[in-house]
Protein backbone atom coordinates (compact mmCIF):
# COMPACT_ATOMS: atom_id res chain seq x y z
CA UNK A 1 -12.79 -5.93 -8.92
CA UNK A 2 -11.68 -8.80 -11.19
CA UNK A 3 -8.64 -9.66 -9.84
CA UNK A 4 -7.25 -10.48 -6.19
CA UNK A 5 -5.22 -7.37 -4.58
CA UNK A 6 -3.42 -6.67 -1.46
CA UNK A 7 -0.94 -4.27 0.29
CA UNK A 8 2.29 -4.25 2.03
CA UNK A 9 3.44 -1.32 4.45
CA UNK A 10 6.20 -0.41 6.23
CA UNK A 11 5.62 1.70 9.25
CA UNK A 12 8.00 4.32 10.47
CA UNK A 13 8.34 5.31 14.12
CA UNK A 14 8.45 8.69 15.91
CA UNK A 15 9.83 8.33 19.18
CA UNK A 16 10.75 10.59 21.98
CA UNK A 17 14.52 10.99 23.17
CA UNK A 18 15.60 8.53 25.25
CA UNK A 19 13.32 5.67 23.79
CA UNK A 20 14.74 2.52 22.93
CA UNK A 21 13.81 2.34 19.27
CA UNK A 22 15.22 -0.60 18.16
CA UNK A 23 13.11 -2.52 20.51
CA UNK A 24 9.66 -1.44 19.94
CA UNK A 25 8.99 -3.13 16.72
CA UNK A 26 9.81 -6.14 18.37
CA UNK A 27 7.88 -5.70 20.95
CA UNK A 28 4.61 -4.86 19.17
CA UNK A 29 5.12 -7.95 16.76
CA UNK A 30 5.31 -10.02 19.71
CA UNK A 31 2.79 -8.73 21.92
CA UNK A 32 0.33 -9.38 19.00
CA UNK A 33 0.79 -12.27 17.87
CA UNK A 34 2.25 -14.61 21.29
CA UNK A 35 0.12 -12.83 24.15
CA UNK A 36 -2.61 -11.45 22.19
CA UNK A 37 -2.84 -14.34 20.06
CA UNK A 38 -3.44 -12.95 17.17
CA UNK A 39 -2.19 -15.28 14.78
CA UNK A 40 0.63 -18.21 14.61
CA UNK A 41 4.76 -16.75 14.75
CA UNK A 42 6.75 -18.54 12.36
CA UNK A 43 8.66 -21.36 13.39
CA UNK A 44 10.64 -21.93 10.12
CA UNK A 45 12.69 -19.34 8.76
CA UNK A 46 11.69 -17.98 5.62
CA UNK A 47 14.32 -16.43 3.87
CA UNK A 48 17.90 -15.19 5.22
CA UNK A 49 16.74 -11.64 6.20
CA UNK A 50 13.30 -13.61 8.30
CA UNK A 51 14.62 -15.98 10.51
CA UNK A 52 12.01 -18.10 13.01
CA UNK A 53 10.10 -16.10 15.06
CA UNK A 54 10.61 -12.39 13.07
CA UNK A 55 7.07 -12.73 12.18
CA UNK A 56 4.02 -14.70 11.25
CA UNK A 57 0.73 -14.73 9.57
CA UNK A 58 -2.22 -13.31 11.54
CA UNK A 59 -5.80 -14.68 11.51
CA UNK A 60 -7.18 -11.99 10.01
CA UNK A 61 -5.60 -13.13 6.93
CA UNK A 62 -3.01 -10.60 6.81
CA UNK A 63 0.66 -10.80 7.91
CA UNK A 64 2.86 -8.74 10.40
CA UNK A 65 6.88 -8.91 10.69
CA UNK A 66 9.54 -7.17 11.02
CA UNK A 67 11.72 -6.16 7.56
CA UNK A 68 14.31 -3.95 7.64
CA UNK A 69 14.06 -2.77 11.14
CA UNK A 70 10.40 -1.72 10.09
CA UNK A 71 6.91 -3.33 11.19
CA UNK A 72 5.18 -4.53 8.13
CA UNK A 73 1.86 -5.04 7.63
CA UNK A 74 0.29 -7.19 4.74
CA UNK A 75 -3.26 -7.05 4.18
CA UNK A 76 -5.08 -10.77 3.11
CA UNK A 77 -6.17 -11.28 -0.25
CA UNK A 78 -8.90 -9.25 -1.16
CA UNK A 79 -11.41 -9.46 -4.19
CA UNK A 80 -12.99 -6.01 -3.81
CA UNK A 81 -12.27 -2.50 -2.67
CA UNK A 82 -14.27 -2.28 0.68
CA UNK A 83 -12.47 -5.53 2.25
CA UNK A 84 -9.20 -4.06 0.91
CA UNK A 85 -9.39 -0.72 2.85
CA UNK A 86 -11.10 -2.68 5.80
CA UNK A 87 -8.03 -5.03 6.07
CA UNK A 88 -5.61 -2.21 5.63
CA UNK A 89 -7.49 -0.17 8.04
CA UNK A 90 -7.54 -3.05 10.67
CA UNK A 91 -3.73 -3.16 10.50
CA UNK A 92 -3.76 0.09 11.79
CA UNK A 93 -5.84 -0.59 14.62
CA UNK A 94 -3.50 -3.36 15.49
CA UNK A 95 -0.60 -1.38 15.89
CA UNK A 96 -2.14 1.45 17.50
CA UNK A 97 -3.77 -1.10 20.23
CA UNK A 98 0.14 -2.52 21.20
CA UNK A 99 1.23 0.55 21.71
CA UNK A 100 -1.67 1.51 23.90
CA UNK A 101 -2.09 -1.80 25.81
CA UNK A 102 1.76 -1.69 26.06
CA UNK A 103 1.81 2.16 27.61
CA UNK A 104 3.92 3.38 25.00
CA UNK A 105 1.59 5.69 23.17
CA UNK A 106 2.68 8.36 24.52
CA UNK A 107 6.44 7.84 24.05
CA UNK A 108 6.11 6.19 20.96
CA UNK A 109 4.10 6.45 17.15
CA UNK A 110 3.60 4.40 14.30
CA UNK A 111 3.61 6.41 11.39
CA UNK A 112 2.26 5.77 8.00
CA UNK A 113 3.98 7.40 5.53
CA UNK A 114 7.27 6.42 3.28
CA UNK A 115 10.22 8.90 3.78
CA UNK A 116 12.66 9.86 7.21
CA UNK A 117 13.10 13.86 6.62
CA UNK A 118 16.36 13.55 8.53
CA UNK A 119 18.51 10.62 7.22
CA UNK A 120 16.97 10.92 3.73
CA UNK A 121 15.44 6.95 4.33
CA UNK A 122 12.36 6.03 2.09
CA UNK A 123 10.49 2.71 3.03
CA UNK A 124 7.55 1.53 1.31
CA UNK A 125 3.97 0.46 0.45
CA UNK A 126 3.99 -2.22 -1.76
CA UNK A 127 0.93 -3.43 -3.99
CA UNK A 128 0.28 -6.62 -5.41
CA UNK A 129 -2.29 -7.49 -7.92
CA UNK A 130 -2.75 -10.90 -9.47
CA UNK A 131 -2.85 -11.24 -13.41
CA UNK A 132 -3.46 -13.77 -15.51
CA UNK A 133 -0.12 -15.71 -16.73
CA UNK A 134 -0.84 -15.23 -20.43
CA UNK A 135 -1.65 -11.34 -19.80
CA UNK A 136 -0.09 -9.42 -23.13
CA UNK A 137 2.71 -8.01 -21.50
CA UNK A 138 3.80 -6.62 -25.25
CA UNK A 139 5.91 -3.71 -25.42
CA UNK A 140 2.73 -1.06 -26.39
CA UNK A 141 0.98 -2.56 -23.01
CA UNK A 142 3.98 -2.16 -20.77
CA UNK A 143 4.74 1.18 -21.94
CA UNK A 144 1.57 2.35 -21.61
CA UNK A 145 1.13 0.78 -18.27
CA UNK A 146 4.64 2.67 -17.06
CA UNK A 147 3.03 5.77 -18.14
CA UNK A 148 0.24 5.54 -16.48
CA UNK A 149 1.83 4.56 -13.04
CA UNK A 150 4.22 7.65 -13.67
CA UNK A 151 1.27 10.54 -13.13
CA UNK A 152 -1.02 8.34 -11.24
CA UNK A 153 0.44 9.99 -8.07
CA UNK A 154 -1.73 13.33 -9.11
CA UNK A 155 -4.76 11.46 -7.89
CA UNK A 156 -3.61 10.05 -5.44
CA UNK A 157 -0.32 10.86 -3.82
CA UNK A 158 0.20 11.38 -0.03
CA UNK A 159 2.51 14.64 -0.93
CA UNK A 160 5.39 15.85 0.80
CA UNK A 161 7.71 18.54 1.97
CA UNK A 162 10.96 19.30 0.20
CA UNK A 163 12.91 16.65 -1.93
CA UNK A 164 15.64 13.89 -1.20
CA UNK A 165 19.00 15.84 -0.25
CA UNK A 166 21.99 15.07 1.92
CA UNK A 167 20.97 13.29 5.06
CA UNK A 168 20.63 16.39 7.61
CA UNK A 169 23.11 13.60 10.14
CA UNK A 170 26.28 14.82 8.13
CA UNK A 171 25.38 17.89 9.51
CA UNK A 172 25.13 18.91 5.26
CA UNK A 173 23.21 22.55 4.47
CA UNK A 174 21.37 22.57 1.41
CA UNK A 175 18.37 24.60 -0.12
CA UNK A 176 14.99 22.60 -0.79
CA UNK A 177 14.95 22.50 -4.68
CA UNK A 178 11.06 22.20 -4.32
CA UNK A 179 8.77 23.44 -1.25
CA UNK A 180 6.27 20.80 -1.66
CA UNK A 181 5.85 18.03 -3.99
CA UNK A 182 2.97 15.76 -5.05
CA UNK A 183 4.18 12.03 -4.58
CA UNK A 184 6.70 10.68 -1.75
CA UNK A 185 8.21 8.15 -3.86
CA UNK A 186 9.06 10.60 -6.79
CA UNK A 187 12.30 11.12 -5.50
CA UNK A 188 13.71 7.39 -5.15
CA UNK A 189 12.22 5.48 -7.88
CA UNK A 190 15.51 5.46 -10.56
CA UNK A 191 14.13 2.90 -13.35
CA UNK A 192 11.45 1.71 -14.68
CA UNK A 193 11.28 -2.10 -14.79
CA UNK A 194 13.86 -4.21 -11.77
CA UNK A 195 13.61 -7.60 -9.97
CA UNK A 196 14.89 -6.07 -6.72
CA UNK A 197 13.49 -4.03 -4.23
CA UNK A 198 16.37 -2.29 -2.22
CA UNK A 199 18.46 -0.67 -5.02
CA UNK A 200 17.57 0.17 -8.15
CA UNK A 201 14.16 0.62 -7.25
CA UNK A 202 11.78 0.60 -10.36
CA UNK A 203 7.87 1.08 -11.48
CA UNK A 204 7.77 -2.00 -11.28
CA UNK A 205 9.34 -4.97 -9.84
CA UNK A 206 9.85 -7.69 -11.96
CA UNK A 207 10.80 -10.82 -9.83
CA UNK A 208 8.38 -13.26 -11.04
CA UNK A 209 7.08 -14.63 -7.47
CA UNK A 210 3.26 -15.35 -7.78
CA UNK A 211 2.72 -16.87 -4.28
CA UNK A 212 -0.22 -18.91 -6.27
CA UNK A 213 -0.24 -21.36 -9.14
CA UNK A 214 2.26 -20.13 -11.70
CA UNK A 215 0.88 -21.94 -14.79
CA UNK A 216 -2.03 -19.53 -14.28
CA UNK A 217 -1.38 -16.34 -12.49
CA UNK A 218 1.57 -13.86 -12.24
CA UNK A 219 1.77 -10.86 -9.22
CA UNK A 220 2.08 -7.72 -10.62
CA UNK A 221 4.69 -6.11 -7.66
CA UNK A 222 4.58 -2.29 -7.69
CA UNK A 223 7.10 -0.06 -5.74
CA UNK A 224 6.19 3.20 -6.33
CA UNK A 225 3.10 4.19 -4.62
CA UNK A 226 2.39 6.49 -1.44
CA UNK A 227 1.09 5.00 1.64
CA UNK A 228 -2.48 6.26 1.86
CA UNK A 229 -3.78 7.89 5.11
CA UNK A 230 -7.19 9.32 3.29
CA UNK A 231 -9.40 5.94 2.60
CA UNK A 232 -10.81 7.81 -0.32
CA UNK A 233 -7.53 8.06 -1.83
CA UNK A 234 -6.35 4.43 -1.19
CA UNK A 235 -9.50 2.96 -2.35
CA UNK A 236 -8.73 5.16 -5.78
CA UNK A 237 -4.86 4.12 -5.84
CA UNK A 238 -5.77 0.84 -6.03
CA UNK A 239 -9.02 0.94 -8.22
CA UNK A 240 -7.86 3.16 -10.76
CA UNK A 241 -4.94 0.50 -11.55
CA UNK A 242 -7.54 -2.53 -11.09
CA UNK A 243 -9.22 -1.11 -14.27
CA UNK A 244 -5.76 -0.32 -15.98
CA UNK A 245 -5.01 -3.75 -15.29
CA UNK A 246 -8.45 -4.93 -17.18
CA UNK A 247 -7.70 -2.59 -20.01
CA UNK A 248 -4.36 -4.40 -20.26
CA UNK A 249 -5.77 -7.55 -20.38
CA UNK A 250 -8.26 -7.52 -22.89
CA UNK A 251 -5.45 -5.29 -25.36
CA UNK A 252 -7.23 -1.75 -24.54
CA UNK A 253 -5.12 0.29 -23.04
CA UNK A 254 -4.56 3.87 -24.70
CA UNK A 255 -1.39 3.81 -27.50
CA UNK A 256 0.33 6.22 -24.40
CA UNK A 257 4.26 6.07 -24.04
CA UNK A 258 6.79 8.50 -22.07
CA UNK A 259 10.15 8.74 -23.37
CA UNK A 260 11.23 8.22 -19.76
CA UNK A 261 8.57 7.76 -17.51
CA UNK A 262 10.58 8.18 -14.10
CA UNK A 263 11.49 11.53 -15.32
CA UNK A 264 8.07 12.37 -15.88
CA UNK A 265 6.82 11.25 -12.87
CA UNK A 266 9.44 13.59 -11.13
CA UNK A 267 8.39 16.32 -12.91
CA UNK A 268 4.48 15.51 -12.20
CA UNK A 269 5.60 15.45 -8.61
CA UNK A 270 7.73 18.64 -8.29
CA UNK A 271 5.91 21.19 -10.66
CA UNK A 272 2.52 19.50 -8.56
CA UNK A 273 -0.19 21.15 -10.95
CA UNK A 274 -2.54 19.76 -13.54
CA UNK A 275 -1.49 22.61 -16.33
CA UNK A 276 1.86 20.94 -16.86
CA UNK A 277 2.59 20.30 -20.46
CA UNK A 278 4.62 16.78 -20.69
CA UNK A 279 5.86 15.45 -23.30
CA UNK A 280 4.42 12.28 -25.34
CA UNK A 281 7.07 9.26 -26.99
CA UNK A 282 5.28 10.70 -30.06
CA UNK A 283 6.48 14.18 -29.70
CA UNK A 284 2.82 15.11 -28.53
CA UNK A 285 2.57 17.71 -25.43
CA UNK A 286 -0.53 17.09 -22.64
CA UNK A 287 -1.28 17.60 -19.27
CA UNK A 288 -1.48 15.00 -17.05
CA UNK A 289 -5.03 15.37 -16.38
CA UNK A 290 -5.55 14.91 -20.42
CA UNK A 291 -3.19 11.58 -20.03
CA UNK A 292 -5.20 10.32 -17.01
CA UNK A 293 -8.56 11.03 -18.67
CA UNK A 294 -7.51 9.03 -21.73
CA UNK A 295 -7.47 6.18 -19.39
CA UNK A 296 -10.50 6.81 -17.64
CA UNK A 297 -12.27 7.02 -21.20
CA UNK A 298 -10.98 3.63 -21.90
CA UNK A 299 -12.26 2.80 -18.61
CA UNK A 300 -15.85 3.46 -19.63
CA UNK A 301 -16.11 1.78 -21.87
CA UNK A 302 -14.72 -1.72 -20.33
CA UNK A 303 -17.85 -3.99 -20.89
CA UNK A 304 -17.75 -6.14 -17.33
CA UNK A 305 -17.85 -3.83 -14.87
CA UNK A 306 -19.01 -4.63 -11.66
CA UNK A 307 -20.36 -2.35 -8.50
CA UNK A 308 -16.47 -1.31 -7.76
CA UNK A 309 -15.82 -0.36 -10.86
CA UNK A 310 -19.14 2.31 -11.03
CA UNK A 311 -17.35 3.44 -7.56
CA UNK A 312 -13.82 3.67 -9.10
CA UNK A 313 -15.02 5.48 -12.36
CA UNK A 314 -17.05 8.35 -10.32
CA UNK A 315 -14.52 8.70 -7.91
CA UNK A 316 -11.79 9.44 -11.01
CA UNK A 317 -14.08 11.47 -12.75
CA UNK A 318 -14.17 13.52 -9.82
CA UNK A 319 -10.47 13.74 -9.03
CA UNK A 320 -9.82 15.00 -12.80
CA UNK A 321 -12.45 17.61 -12.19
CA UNK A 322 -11.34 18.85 -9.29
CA UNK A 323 -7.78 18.79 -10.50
CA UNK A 324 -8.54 20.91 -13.20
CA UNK A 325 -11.14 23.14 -11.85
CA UNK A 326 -11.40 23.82 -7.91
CA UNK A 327 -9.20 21.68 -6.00
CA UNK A 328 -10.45 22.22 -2.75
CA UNK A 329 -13.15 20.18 -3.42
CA UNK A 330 -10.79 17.04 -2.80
CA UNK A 331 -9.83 18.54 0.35
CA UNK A 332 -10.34 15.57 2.94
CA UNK A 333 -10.36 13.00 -0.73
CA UNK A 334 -6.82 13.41 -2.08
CA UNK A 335 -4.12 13.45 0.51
CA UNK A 336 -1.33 15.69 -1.16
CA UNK A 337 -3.97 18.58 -1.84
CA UNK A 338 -5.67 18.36 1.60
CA UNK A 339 -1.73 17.77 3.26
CA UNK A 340 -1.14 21.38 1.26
CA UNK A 341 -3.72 22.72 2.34
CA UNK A 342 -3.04 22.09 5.84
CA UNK A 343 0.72 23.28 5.56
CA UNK A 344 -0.17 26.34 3.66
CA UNK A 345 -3.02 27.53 6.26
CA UNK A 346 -0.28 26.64 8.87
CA UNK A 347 2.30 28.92 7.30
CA UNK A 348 0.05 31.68 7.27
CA UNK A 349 -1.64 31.38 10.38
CA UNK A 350 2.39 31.46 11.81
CA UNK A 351 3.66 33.55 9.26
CA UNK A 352 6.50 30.86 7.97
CA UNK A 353 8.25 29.86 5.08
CA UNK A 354 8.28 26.82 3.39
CA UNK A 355 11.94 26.11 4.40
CA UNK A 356 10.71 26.44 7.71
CA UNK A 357 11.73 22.69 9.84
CA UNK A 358 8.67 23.79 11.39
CA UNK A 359 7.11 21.94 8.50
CA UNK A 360 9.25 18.53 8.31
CA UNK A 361 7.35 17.81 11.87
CA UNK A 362 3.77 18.76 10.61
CA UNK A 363 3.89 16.81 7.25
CA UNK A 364 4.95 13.75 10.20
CA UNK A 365 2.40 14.38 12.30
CA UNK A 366 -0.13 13.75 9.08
CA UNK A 367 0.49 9.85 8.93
CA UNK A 368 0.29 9.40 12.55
CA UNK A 369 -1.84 6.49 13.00
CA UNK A 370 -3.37 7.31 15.83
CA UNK A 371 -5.86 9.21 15.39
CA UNK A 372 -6.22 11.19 18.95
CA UNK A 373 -2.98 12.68 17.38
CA UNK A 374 -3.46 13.75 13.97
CA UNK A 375 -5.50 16.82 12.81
CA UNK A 376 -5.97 15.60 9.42
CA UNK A 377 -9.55 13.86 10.85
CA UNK A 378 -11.24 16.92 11.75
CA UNK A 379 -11.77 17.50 8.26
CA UNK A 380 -15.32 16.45 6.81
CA UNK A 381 -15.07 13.74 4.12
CA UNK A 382 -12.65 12.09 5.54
CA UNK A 383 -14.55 8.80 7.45
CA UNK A 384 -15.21 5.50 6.11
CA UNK A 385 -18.77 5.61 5.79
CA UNK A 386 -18.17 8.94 3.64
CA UNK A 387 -16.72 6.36 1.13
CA UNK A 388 -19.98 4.76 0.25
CA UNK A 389 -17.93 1.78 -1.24
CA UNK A 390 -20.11 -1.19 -2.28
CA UNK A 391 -20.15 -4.36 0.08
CA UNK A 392 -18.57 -2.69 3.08
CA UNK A 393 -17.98 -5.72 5.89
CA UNK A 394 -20.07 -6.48 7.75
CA UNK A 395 -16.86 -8.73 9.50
CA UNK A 396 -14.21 -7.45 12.07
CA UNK A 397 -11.13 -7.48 10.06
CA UNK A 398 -8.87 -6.98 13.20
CA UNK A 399 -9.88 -10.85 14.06
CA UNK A 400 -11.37 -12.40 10.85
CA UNK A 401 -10.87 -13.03 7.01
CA UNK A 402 -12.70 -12.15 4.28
CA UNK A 403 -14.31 -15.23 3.26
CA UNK A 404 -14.01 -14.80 -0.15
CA UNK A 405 -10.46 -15.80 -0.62
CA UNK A 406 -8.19 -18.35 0.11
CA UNK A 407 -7.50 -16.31 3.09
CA UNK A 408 -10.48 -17.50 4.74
CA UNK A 409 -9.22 -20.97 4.54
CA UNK A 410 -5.54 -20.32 5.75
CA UNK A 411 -7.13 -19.00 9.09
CA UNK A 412 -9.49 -21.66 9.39
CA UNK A 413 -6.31 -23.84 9.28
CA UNK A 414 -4.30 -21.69 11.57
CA UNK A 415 -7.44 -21.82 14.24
CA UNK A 416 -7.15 -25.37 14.58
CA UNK A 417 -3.20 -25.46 14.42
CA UNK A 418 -3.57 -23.14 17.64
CA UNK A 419 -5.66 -25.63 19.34
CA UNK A 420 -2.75 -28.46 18.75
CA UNK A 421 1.05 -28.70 19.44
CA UNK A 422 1.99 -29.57 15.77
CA UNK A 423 4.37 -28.46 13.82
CA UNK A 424 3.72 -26.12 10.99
CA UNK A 425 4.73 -24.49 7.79
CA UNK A 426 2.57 -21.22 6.97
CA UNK A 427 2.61 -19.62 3.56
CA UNK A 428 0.24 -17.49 1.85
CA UNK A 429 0.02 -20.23 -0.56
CA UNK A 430 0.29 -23.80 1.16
CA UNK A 431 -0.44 -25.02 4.98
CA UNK A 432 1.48 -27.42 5.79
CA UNK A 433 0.83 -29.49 8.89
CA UNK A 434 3.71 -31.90 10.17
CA UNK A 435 4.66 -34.42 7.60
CA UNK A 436 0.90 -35.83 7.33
CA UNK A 437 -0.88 -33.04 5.27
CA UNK A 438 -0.19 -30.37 2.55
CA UNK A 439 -2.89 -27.51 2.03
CA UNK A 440 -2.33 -26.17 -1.49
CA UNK A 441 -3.43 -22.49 -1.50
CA UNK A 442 -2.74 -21.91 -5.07
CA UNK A 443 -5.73 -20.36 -5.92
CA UNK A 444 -6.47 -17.37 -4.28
CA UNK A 445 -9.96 -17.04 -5.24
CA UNK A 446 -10.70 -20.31 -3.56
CA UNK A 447 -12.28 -20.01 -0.45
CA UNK A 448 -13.26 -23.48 0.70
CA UNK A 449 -10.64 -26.49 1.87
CA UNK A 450 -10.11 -29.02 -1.23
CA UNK A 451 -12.52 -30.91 -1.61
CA UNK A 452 -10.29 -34.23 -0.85
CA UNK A 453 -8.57 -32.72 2.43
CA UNK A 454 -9.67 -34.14 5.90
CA UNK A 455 -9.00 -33.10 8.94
CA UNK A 456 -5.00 -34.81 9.21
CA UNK A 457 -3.96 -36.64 11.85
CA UNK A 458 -1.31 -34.14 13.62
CA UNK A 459 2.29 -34.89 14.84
CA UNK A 460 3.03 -33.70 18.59
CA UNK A 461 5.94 -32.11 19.48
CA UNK A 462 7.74 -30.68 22.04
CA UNK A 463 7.70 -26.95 21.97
């Protein structure tokens, strides 16, 4: 890819009655990082809502804390697919150890998806991709960017049972107005361009916070996507828009506009087929697979394209075939059409209907992140190595980097900050070490210390 991405997720968390909830995010977050040392707790607070100690960066060059009740876990900086999906994946593997090494596996589950049946909650997973400051955000390029984030879920959505209604803890009866719907997110995205992220939430954010140099770079923020459990499908979530992004920047993006995208993507996601006729700013009617394969024409014919793009390009091209021939052939690819297919075999194996609560509990069981527990990995096509992604690491994300971005340098830092009793302030952009040195981080491509930094003299203190 051109451009340095990364995720944030939100886990939820099943738990059997009688389990003290509230604690085991807590729990985890500090098992990790203060006995099993897996990275440096903060020891400033960093905003209101993360006080000292709530979370801290890891030396894998990702993040864990806790936000909203939630643990969230932020993947480093990553310059191409293969370390992306191996950083997500390794945040996984994290969690999933705590609660083993911790004996609460079998009371407790992380689970990675974005909505609570029950109470009607959505949490999220967040994407960040870093653009060039003097990108032409013009009107055209945002509106065809908005449209193409509306019906991206098609390819790639995580799918889900029913729709938002009355929280079920009011004890409030209502009919599903759908059975099963393509995208999680559908439901509780209400605009299309916000700065905040709890209310309101939009296509995209706009707070303009580029956690690297801001003369140069800007951090696209999106809200709406599904958390991935498929790697084939995360890898395409975030390639697809990598390339979108290039078209945007060099002023090729298709002349595409919805009259109001977040209606259209609500429509993509309840009506969940590829004949759907939607309609066009211009009064034109297509299907979403004819919208999507305007972009992956444009795609094409990008002229620097490296080995993730090839990947990204055949892995849309066979998405939009599949969607509009035999979709079974993304069974074990494309979450929402293998999560269907699942459900549906289920229902008529047990001879249920879709309004059946029966089905709230399987569609759960489908994000579980441990994988002794979900079914969804019996299913061929579904490892790693089925990706074939260029470059796969050869490095163990759980514990290392990649060492192509800056977050190679901000654990080199932490590593020695763990062998000293300094004091510390950890960003993704700067290190700074007592009041003797300041590690600017502010470009994220950069993966080796500036070139006039020596190793500081640190400041003791009493812990």
């Amino acid at each position: 890819m051109r451009r340095i991405v990364g995720l944030e997720t939100e886990y939820g968390c099943l738990f059997n009655q009688g389990t003290d909830l509230l604690s085991v995010p807590e729990q985890v977050k500090d098992y990790l990082i203060l006995e099993k040392k897996m990275g440096l707790i903060d020891i400033h607070d960093r905003d209101y809502d993360e006080p000292a100690g709530n979370g801290g960066f890891l030396f894998n060059g990702g993040r864990l804390y806790i936000d909203m009740g939630h643990v969230e876990y932020c993947t480093s900086e990553c310059k191409n697919l293969a370390d992306l999906v191996a950083s997500d994946y390794a945040g996984e593997k994290l969690l999933q150890t705590a609660l083993d090494e911790l004996g609460l596996s079998s009371k407790v589950s992380f689970i990675k998806n974005n909505i609570d049946h029950y109470t009607g909650a959505t949490f999220g997973c967040h994407e960040n991709y870093l653009i060039h400051r003097n990108a032409p955000l013009t009107h055209e390029n945002v509106d065809s960017l908005l449209a193409f984030l509306a019906i991206r879920g098609l390819m790639v959505g995580s799918g889900r049972v029913g729709s938002v209604l009355s929280s079920r803890k009011y004890n409030k009866k209502e009919g599903r107005t759908v059975n099963f719907q393509v995208m999680q997110r559908a439901d509780y995205i209400q605009t299309e361009i916000y700065e905040w992220v709890q209310f309101n939430r939009a296509l995209i954010n706009a707070r303009d916070e580029p956690l690297s140099d801001p003369c140069r770079f800007r951090r696209l923020h999106l809200l709406l996507g599904d958390s991935n459990i498929l790697p084939f499908s995360l890898a395409l979530k975030v390639g697809s828009t990598a390339l979108v992004l290039d078209l945007l920047e060099c002023r090729k993006l298709p002349p595409i506009a919805f009259t109001d995208p977040v209606k259209t993507m609500r429509q993509v996601s309840h009506v969940a087929s590829a004949d759907l006729l939607i309609e066009l700013a211009d009064g034109r009617k297509w299907t979403p697979v004819e919208v999507l394969s305007e972009y992956y024409l444009q795609a094409q014919k990008l002229e620097e394209k490296d080995e993730d793009a090839y990947w990204i390009l055949e892995a849309w091209e066979e998405v939009l075939e599949g969607l509009s021939g035999n979709q079974e052939k993304l069974i074990g690819k494309v979450d929402w059409i293998t999560k269907k297919y699942l459900l549906e075999s289920f229902c008529m194996k047990e001879n249920i209907a879709w309004d059946d609560p029966w089905l709230d509990s399987l569609d759960l069981e489908y994000h579980q992140i441990d994988r002794k527990k979900n079914f969804v990995w019996l299913l061929p096509h579904t490892s790693y190595e089925d990706l074939n992604l260029p470059s796969w690491p050869q490095t163990n994300f759980i514990a290392d980097p990649p060492r192509n971005t800056r977050a190679y340098v901000r654990s080199l830092l932490m590593k020695q900050l763990a062998k000293e009793k300094v004091s510390y302030v950890i960003d993704w952009d700067y290190v700074q070490i007592g009041n003797s040195k300041f590690y600017s981080l502010d470009d994220p491509f950069v993966s080796v210390l500036p070139k006039n930094s020596k190793r500081p003299c640190f400041d003791t203190i009493n812990w």
